[in-house]
Protein backbone atom coordinates (compact mmCIF):
# COMPACT_ATOMS: atom_id res chain seq x y z
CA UNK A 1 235.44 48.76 35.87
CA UNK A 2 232.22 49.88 34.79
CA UNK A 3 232.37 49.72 31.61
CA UNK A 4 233.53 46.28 31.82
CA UNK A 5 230.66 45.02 33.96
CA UNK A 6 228.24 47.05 31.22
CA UNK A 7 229.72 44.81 28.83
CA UNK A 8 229.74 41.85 31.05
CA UNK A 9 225.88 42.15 32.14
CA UNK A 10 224.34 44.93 29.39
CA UNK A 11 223.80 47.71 31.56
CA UNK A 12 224.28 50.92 30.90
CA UNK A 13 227.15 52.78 32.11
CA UNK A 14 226.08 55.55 33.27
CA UNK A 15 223.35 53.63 35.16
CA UNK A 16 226.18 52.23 37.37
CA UNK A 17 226.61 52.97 41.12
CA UNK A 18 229.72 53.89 42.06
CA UNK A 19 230.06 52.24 45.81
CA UNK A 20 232.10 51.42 48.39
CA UNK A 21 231.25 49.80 51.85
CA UNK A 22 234.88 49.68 53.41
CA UNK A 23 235.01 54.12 52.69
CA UNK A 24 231.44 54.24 53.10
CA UNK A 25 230.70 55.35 50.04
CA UNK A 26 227.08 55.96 48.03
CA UNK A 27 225.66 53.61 50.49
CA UNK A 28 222.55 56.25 50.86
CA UNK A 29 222.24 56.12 46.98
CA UNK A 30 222.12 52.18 46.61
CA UNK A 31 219.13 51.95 49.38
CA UNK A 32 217.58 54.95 47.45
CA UNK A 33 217.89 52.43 44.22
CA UNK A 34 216.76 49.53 46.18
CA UNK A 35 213.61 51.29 47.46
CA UNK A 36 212.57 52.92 43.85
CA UNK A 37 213.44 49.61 41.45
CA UNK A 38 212.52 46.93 44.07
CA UNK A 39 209.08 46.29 43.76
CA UNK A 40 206.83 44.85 47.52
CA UNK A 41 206.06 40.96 47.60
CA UNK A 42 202.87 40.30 46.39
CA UNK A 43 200.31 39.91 49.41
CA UNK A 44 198.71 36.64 50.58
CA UNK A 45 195.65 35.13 49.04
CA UNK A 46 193.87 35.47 52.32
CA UNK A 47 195.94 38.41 53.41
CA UNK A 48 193.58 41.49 55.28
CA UNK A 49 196.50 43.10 56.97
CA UNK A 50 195.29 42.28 60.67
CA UNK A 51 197.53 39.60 61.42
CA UNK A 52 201.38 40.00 61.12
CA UNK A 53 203.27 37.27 59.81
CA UNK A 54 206.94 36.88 59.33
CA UNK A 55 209.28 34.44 59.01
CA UNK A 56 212.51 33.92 61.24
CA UNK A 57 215.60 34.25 59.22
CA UNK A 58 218.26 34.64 61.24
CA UNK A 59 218.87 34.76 64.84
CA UNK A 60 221.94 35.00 67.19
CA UNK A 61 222.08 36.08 70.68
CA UNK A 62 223.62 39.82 72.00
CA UNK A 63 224.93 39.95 75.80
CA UNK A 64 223.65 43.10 76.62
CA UNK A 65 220.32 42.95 73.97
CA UNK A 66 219.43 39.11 74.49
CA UNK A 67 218.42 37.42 71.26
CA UNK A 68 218.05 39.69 68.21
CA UNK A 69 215.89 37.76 65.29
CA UNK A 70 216.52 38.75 61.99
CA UNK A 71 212.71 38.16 60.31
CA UNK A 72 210.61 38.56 56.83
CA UNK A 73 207.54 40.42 57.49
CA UNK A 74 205.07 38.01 54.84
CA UNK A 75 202.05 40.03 55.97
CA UNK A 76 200.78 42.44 58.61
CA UNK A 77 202.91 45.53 59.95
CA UNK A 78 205.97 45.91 62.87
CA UNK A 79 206.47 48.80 64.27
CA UNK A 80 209.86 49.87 66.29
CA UNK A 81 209.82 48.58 69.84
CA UNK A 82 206.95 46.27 69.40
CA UNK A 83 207.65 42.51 71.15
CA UNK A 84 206.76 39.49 69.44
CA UNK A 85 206.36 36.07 70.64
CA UNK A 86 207.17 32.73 68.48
């Protein structure tokens, strides 16, 4: 299969993850990938890193966690546990 998708797409072979979600398998190694070859979003024009801004992608509600927003941090920082309001 991989060489078929390096002929398909031009990548090198040997540059190809091998992966599976259903066996969990290299899942550490594609975030690893993710992290090094994905580069940040470029900041804001008037962006000084006080304010957080985000956008709300997705949301759905949890019974026992209420309703869990899925968001894109634009600017500013978000730390675990801290509460937001919209």
């Amino acid at each position: 299969v991989a060489l078929a998708v390096s002929d398909l797409f031009g990548f090198d072979p040997d540059s190809i993850l091998k992966t599976s979600a259903r066996a969990r398998i290299g899942i550490k190694e594609v975030l690893d990938v993710i992290c090094d070859k994905v580069p940040p979003p470029d900041s804001l024009a008037d962006d000084d890193g006080t304010i957080l801004r985000a956008k709300v992608i997705d949301s759905w509600f949890e019974p026992r966690r209420g309703v869990v927003c899925l968001v894109r941090v634009l600017s500013g920082a978000m730390e675990e546990g801290d509460r937001i309001s919209i």
